[in-house]
C-alpha atoms as a PDB file:
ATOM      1  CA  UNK A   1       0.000   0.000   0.000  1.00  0.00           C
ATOM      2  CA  UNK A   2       3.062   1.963   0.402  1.00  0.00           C
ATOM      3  CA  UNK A   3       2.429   3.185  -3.057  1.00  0.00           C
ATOM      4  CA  UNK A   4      -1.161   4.264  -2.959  1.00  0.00           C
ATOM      5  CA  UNK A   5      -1.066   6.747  -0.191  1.00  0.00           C
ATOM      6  CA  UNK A   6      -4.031   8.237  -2.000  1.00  0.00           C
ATOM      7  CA  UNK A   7      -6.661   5.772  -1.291  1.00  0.00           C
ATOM      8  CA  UNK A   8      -5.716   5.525   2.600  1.00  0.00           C
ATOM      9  CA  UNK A   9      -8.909   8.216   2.946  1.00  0.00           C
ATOM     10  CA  UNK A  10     -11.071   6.571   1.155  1.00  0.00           C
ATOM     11  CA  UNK A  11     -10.511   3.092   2.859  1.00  0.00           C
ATOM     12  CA  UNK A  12     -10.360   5.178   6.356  1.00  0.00           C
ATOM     13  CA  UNK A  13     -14.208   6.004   5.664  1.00  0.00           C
ATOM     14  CA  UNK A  14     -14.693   2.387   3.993  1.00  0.00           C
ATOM     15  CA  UNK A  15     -13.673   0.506   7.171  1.00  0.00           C
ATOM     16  CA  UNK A  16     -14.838   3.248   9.640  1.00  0.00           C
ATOM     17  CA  UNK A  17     -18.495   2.249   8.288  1.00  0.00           C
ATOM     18  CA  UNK A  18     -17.849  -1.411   8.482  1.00  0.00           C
ATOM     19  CA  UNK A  19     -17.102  -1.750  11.572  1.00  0.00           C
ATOM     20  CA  UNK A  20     -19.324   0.929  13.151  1.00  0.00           C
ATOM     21  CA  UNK A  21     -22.069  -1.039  11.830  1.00  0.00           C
ATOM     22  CA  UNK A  22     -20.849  -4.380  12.893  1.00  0.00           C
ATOM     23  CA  UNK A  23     -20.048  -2.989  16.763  1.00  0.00           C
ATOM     24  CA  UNK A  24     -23.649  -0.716  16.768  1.00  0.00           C
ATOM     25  CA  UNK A  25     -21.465   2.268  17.145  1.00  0.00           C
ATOM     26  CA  UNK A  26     -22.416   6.089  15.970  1.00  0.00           C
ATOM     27  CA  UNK A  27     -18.706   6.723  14.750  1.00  0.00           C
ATOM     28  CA  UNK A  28     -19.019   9.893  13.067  1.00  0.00           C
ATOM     29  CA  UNK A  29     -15.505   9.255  11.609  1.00  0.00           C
ATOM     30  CA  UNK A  30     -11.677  10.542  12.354  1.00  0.00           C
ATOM     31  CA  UNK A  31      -9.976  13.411  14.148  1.00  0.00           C
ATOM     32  CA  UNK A  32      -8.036  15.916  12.163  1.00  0.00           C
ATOM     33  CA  UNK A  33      -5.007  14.289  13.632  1.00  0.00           C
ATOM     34  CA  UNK A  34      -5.859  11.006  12.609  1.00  0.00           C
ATOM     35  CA  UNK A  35      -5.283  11.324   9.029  1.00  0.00           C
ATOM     36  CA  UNK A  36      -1.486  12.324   8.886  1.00  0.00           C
ATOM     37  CA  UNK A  37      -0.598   9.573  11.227  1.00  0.00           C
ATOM     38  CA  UNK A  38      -2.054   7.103   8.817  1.00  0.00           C
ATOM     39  CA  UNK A  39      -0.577   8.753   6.173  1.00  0.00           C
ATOM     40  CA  UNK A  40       2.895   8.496   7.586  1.00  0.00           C
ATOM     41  CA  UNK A  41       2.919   4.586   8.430  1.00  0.00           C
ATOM     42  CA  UNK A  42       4.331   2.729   5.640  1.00  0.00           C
ATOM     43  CA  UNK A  43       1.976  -0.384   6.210  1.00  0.00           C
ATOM     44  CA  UNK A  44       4.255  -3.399   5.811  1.00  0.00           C
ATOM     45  CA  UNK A  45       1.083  -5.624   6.455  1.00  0.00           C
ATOM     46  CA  UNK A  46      -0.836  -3.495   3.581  1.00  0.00           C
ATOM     47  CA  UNK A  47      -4.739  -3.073   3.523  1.00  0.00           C
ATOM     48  CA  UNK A  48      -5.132  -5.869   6.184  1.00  0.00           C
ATOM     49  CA  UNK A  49      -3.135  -3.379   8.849  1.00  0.00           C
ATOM     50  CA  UNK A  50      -5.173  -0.736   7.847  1.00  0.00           C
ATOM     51  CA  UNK A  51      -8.296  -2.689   8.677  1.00  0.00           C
ATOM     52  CA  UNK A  52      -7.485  -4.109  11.648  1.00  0.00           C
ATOM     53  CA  UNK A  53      -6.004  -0.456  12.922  1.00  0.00           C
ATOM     54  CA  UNK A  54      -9.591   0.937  11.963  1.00  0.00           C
ATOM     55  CA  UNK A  55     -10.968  -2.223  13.935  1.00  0.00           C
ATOM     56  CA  UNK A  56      -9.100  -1.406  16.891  1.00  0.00           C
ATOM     57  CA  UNK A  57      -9.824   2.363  16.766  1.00  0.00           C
ATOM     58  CA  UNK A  58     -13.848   1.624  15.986  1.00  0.00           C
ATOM     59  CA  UNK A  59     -13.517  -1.221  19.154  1.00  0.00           C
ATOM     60  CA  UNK A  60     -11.716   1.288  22.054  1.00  0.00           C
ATOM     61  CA  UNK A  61     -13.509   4.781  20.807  1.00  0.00           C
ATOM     62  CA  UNK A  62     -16.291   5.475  22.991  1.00  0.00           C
ATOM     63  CA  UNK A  63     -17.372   9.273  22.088  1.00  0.00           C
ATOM     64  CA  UNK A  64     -18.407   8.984  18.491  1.00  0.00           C
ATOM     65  CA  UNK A  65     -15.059  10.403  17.096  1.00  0.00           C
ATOM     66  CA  UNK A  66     -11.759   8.412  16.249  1.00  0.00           C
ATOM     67  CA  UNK A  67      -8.890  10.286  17.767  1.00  0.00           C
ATOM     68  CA  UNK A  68      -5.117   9.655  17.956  1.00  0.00           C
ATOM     69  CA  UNK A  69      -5.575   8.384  21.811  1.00  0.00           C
ATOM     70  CA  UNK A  70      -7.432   5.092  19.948  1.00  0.00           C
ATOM     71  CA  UNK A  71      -4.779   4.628  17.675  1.00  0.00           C
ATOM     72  CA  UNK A  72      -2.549   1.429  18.663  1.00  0.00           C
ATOM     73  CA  UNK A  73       0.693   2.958  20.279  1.00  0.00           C
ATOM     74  CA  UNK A  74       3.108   2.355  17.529  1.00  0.00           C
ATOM     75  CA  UNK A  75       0.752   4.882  15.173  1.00  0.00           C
ATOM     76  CA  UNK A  76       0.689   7.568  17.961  1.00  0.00           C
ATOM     77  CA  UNK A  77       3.104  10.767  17.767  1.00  0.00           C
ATOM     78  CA  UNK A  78       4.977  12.168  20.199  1.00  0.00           C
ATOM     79  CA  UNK A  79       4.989   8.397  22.443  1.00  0.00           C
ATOM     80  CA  UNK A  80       8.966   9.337  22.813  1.00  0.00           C
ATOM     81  CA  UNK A  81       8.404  13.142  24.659  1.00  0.00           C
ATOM     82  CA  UNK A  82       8.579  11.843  28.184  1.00  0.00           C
ATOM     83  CA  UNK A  83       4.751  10.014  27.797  1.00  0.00           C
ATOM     84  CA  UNK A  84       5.452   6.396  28.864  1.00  0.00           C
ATOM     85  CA  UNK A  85       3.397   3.936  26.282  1.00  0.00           C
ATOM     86  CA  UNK A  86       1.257   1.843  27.532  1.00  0.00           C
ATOM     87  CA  UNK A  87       1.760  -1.375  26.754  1.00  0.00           C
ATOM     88  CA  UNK A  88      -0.943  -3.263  25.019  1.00  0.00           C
ATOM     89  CA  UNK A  89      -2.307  -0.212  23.535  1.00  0.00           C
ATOM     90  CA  UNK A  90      -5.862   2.114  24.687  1.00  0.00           C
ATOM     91  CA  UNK A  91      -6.721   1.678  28.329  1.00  0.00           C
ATOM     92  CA  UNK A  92      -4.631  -1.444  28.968  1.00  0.00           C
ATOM     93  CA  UNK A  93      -5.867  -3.360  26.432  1.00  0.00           C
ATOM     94  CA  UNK A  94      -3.917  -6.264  23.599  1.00  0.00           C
ATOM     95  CA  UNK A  95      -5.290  -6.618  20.645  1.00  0.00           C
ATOM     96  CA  UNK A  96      -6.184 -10.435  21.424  1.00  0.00           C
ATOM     97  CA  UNK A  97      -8.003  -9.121  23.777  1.00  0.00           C
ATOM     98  CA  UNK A  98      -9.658  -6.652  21.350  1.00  0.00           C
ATOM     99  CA  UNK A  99      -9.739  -9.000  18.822  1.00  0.00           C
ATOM    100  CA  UNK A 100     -11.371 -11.390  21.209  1.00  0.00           C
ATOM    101  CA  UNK A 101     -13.911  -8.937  23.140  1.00  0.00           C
ATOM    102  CA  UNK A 102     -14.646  -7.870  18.935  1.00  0.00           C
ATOM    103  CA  UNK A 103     -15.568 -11.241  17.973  1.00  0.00           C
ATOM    104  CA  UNK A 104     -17.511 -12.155  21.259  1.00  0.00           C
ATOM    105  CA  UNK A 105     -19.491 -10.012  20.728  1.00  0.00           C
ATOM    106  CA  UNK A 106     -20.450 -10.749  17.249  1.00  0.00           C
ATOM    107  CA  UNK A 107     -20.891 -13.887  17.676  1.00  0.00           C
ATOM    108  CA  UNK A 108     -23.457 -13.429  20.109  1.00  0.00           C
ATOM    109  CA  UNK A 109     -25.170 -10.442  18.216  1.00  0.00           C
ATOM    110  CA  UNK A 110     -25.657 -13.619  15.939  1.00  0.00           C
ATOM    111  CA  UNK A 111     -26.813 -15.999  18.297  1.00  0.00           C
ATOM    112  CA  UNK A 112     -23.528 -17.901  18.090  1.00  0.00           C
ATOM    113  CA  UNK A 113     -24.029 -18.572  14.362  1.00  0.00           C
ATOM    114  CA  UNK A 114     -20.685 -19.003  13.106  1.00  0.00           C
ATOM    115  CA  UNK A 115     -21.335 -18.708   9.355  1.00  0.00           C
ATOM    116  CA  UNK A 116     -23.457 -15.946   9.691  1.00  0.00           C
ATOM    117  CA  UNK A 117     -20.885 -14.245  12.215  1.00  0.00           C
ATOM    118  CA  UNK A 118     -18.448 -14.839   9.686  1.00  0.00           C
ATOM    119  CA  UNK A 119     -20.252 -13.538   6.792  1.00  0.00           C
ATOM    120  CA  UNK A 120     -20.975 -10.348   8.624  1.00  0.00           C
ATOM    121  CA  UNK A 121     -17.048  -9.360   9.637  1.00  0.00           C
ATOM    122  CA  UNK A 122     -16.135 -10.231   6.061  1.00  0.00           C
ATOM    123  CA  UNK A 123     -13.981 -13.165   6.480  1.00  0.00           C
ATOM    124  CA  UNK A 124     -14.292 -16.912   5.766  1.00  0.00           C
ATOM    125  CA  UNK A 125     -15.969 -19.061   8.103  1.00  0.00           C
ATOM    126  CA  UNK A 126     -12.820 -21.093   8.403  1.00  0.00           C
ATOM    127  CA  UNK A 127     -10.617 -17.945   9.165  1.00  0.00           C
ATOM    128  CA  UNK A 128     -12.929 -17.527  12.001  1.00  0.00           C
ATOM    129  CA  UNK A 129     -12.454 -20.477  13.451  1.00  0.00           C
ATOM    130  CA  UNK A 130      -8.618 -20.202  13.182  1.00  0.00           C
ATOM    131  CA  UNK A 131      -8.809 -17.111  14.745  1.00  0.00           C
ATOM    132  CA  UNK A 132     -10.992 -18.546  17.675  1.00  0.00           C
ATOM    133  CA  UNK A 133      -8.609 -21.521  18.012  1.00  0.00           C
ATOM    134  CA  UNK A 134      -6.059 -18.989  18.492  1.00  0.00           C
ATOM    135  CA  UNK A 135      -7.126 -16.701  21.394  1.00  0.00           C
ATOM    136  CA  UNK A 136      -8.766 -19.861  23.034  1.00  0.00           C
ATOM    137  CA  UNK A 137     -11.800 -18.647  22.862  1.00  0.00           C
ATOM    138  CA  UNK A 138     -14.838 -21.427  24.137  1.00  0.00           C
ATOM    139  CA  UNK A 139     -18.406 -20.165  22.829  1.00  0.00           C
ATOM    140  CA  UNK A 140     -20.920 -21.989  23.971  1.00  0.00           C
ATOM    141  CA  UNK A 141     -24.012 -22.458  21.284  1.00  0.00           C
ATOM    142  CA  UNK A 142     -23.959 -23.333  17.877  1.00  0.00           C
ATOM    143  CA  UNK A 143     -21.062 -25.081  15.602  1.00  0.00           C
ATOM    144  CA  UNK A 144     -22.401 -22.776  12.867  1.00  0.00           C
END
């Protein structure tokens, strides 16, 4: 993505009203501030980081505007001015955690329906599973 800077906007907006609607949030969308730090990153892991940053910001914000402060740390200016980081980014908090808290609560917005939970975050059901598997997460309810 390191080449098309350009459509970082656009996709911004794309995944802010993904996962808005997925999580029942009012995100209105990003802070001034926002923008330029996104811009900056190179994103090694290409749309797929920007997703999952947009994820993470859409998951911690909880006043209807994306700001810097829900940013994972390594995105944030100014972390080296004297401001200790926090480790495991907003409040505390990994990203399995996140990640795990995220697709809890899917899952159970679709009665534990698997496929369906699957269909709705936009990944295959098996990549669901995997990702399950992999923060040891136990739903009760069911297989799909």
């Amino acid at each position: 993505m390191g080449q098309r800077k350009e459509d970082i906007p656009l996709l911004v907006e794309l995944f802010n009203r993904k996962f808005s609607r997925l999580s029942a949030k009012e995100i209105q969308g990003i802070s001034p501030e926002v923008l330029p730090a996104l811009m900056s990153h190179d994103f090694p892991g290409n749309i797929r980081e920007l997703e999952n940053i947009i994820e993470y910001a859409t998951v911690v914000c909880k006043n209807g505007l994306i700001g810097v402060e829900h940013l994972p740390d390594y995105l944030k200016p100014g972390l080296d001015t004297g401001d200790t980081p926090r480790k495991g980014g907003a409040k505390g908090l990994s990203w399995d955690h996140v990640e795990k808290s995220f697709i809890y609560e899917a899952l159970r917005r679709n009665q534990w329906n698997r496929t369906v939970t699957a269909e709705q975050l936009g990944i295959h059901p098996t990549t669901l599973w995997r990702k399950m598997k992999r923060l040891k997460m136990e739903v009760s309810g069911p297989e799909s």
